[in-house]
N, C-alpha and C. Protein backbone atom coordinates (compact mmCIF):
# COMPACT_ATOMS: atom_id res chain seq x y z
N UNK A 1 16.49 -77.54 -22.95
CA UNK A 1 16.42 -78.72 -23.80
C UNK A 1 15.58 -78.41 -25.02
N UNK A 2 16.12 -78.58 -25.95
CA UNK A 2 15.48 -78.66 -27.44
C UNK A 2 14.62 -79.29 -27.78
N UNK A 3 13.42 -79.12 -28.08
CA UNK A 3 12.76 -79.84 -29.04
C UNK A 3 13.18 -81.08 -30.22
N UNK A 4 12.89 -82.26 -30.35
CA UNK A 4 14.01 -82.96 -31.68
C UNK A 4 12.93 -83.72 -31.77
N UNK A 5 12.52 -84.15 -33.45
CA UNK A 5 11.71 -84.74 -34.08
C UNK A 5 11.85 -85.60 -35.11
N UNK A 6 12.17 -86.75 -35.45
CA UNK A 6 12.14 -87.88 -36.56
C UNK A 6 11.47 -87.76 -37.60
N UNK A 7 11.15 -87.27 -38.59
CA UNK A 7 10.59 -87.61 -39.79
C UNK A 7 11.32 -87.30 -41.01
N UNK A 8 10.45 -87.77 -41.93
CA UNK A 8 11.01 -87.54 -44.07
C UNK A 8 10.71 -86.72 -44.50
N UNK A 9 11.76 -86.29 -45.31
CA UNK A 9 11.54 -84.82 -46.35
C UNK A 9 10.51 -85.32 -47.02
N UNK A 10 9.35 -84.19 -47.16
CA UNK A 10 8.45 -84.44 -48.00
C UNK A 10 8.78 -83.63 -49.18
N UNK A 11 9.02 -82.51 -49.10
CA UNK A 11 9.02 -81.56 -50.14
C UNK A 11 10.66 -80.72 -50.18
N UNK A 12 10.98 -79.79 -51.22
CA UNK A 12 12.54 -79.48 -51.45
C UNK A 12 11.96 -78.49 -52.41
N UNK A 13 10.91 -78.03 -52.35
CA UNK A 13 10.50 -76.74 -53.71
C UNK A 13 11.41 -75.57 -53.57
N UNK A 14 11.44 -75.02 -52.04
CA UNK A 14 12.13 -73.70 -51.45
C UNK A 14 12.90 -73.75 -51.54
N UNK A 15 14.09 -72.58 -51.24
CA UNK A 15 15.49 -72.43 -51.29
C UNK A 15 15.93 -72.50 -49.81
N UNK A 16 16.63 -73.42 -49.08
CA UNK A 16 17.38 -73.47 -48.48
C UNK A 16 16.48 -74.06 -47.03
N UNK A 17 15.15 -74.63 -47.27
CA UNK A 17 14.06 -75.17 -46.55
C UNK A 17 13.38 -76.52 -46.95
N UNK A 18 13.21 -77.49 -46.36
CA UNK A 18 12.61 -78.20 -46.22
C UNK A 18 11.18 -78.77 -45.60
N UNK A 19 10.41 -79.45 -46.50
CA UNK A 19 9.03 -80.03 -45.13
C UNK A 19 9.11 -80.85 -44.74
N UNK A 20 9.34 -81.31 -43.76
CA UNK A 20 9.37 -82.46 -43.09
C UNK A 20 7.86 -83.15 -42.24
N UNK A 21 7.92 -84.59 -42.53
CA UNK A 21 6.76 -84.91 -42.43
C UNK A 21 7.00 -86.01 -40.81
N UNK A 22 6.13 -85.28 -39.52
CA UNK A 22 6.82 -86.06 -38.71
C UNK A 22 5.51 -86.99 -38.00
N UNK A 23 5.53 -88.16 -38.21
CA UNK A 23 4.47 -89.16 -37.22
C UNK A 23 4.02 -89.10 -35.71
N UNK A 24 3.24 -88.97 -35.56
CA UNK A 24 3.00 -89.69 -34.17
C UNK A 24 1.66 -90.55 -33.99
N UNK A 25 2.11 -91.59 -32.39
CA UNK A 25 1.24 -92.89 -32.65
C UNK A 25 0.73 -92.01 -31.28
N UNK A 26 -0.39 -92.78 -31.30
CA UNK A 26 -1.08 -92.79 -29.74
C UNK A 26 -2.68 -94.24 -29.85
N UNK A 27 -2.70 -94.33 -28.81
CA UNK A 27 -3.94 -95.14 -28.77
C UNK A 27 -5.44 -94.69 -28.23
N UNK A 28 -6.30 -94.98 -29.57
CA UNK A 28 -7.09 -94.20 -29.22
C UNK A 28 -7.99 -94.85 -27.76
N UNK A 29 -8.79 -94.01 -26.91
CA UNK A 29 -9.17 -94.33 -26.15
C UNK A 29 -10.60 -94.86 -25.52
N UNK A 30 -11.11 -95.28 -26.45
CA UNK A 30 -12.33 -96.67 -26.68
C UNK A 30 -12.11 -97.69 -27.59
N UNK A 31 -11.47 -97.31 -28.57
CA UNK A 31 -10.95 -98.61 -29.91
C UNK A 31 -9.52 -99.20 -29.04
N UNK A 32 -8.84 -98.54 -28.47
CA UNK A 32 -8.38 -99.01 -28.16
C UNK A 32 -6.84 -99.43 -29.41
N UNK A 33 -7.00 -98.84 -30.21
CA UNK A 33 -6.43 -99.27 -31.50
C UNK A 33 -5.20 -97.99 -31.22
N UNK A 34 -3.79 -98.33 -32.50
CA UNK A 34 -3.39 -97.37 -32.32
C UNK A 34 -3.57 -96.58 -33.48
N UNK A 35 -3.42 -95.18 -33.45
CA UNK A 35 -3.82 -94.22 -34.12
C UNK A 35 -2.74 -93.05 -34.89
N UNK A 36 -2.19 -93.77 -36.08
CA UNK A 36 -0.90 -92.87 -36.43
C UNK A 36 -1.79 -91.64 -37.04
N UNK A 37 -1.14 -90.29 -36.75
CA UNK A 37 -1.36 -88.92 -37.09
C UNK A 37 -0.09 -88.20 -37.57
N UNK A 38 -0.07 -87.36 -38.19
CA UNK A 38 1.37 -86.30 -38.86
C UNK A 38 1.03 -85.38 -38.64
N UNK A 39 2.32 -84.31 -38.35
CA UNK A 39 2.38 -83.04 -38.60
C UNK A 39 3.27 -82.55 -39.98
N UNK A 40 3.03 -81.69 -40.26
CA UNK A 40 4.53 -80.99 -41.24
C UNK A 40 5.33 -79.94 -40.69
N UNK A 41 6.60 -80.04 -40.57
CA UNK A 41 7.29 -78.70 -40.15
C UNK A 41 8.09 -78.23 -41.15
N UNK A 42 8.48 -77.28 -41.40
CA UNK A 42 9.44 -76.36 -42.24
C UNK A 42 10.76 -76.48 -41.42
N UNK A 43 11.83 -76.97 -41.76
CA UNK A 43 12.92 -76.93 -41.25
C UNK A 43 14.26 -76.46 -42.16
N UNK A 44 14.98 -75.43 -41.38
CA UNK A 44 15.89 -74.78 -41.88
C UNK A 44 16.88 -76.09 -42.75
N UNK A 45 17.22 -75.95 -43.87
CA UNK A 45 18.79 -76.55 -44.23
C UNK A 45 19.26 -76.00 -45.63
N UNK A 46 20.65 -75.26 -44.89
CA UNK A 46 21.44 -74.68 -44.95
C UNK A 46 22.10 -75.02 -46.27
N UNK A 47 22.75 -76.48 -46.19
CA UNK A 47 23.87 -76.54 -47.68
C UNK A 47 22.64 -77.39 -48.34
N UNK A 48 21.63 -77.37 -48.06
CA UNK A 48 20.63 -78.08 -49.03
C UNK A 48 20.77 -79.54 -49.85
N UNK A 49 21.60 -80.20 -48.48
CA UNK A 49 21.98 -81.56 -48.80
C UNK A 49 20.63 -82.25 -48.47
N UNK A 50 19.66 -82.19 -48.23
CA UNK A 50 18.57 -83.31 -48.01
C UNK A 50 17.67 -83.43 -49.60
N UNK A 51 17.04 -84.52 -49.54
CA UNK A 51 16.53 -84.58 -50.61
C UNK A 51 15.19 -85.31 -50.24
N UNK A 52 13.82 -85.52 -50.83
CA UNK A 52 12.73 -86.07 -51.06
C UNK A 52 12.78 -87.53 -50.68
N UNK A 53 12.50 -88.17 -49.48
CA UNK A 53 12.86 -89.38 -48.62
C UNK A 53 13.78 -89.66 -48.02
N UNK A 54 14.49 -88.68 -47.61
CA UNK A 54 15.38 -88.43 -46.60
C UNK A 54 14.91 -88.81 -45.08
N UNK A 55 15.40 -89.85 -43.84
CA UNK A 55 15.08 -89.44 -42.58
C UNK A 55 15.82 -88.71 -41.72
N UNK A 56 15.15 -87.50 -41.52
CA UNK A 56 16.24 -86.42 -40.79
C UNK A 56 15.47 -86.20 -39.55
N UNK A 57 16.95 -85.99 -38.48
CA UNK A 57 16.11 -85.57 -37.16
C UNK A 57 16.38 -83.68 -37.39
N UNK A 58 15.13 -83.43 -36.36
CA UNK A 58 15.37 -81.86 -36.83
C UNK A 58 15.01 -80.97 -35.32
N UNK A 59 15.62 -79.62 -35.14
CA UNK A 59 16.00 -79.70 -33.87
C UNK A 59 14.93 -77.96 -33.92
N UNK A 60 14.46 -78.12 -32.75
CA UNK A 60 14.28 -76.51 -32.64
C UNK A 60 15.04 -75.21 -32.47
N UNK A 61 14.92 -74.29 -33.16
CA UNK A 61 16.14 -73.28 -33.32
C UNK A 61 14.73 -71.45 -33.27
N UNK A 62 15.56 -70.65 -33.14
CA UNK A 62 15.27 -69.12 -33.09
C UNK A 62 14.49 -69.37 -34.44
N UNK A 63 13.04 -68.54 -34.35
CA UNK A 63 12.04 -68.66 -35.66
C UNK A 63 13.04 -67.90 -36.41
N UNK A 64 13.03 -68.58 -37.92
CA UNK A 64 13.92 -67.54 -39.17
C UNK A 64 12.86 -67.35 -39.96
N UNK A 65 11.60 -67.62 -39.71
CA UNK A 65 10.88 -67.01 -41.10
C UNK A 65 8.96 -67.29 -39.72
N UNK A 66 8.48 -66.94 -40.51
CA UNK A 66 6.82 -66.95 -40.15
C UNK A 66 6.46 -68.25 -39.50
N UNK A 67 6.96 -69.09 -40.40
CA UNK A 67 6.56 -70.78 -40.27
C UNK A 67 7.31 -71.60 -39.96
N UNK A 68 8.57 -70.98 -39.95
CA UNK A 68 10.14 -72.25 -40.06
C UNK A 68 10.98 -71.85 -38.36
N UNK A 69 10.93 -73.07 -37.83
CA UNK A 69 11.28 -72.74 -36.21
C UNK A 69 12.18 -73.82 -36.17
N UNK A 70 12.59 -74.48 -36.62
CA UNK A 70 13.43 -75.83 -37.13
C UNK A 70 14.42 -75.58 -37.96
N UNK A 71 15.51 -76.91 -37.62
CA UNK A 71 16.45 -76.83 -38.44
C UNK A 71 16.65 -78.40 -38.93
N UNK A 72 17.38 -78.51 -39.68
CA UNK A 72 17.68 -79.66 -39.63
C UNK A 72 19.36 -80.38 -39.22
N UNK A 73 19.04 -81.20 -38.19
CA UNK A 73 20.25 -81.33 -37.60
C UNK A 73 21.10 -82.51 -37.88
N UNK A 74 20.37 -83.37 -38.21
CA UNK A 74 21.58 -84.39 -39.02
C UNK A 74 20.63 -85.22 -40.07
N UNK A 75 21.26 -85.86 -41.19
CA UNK A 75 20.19 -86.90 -42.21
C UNK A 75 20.37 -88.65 -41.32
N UNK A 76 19.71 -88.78 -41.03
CA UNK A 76 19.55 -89.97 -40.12
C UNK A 76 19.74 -91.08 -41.50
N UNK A 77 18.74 -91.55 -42.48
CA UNK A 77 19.46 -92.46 -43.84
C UNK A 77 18.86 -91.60 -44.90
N UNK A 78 19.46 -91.47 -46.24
CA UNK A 78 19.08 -91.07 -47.38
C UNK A 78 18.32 -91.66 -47.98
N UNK A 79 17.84 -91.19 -48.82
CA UNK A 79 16.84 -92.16 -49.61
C UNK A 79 17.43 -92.31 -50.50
N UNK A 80 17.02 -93.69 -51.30
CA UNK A 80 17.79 -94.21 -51.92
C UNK A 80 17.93 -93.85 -53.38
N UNK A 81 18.38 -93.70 -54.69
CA UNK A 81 18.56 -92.71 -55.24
C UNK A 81 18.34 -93.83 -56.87
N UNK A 82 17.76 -93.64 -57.27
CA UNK A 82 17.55 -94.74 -58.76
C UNK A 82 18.26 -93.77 -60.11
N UNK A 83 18.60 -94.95 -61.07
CA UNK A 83 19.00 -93.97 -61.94
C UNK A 83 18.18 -94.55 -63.48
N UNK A 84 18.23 -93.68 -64.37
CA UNK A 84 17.36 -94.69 -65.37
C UNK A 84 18.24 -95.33 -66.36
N UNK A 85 18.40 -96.19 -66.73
CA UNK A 85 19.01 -97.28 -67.53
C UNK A 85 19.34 -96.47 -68.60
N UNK A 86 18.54 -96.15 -69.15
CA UNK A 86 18.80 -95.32 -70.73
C UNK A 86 19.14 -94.13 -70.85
N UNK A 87 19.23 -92.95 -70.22
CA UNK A 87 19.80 -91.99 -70.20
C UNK A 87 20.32 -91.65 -68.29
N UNK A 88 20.80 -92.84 -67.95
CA UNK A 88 21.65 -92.28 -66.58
C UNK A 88 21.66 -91.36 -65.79
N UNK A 89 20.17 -90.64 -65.94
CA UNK A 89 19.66 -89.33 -65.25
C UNK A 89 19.48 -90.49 -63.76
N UNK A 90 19.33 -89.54 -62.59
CA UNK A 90 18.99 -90.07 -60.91
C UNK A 90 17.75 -89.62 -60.71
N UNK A 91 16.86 -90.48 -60.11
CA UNK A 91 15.49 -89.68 -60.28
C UNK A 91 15.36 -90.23 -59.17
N UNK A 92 14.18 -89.58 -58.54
CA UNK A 92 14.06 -89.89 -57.43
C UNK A 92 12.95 -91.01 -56.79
């Protein structure tokens, strides 16, 4: 069984890699409160369809590089994509 993790593209600088930024809650154990924390993972993608607020689930795969042990296995919703009024560029 694979590893699989929920989070948003944070970053798209690399070629053919992504960072993905993934949450987790827990409660701490005297506050009693809950306690969101992140990791970042490097996850493989391939046709370099994800973009900067993307939610992608991402799956564990054979390490392809030092840091990148992930892939990304499907875009769960896109982020939503603005364009500017005056010159019709998409920004993000």
């Amino acid at each position: 069984m694979r590893q699989n993790f929920l989070g948003m593209v944070i970053g798209t600088a690399m070629q053919k890699t992504v960072k993905v930024r993934v949450p987790r809650h827990r409660a701490h154990p005297v506050v009693h409160k809950i306690i969101t924390t992140h990791k970042n993972f490097l996850a493989h993608d391939e046709n370099e369809k994800c973009s900067v607020g993307d939610v992608v689930r991402i799956e564990q795969c054979r390490p392809l590089s030092r840091r990148k042990h992930f892939a990304v296995a499907e875009v769960i919703r896109a982020a939503p994509k603005y364009t500017d009024p005056e010159t019709g560029e998409v920004l993000h």
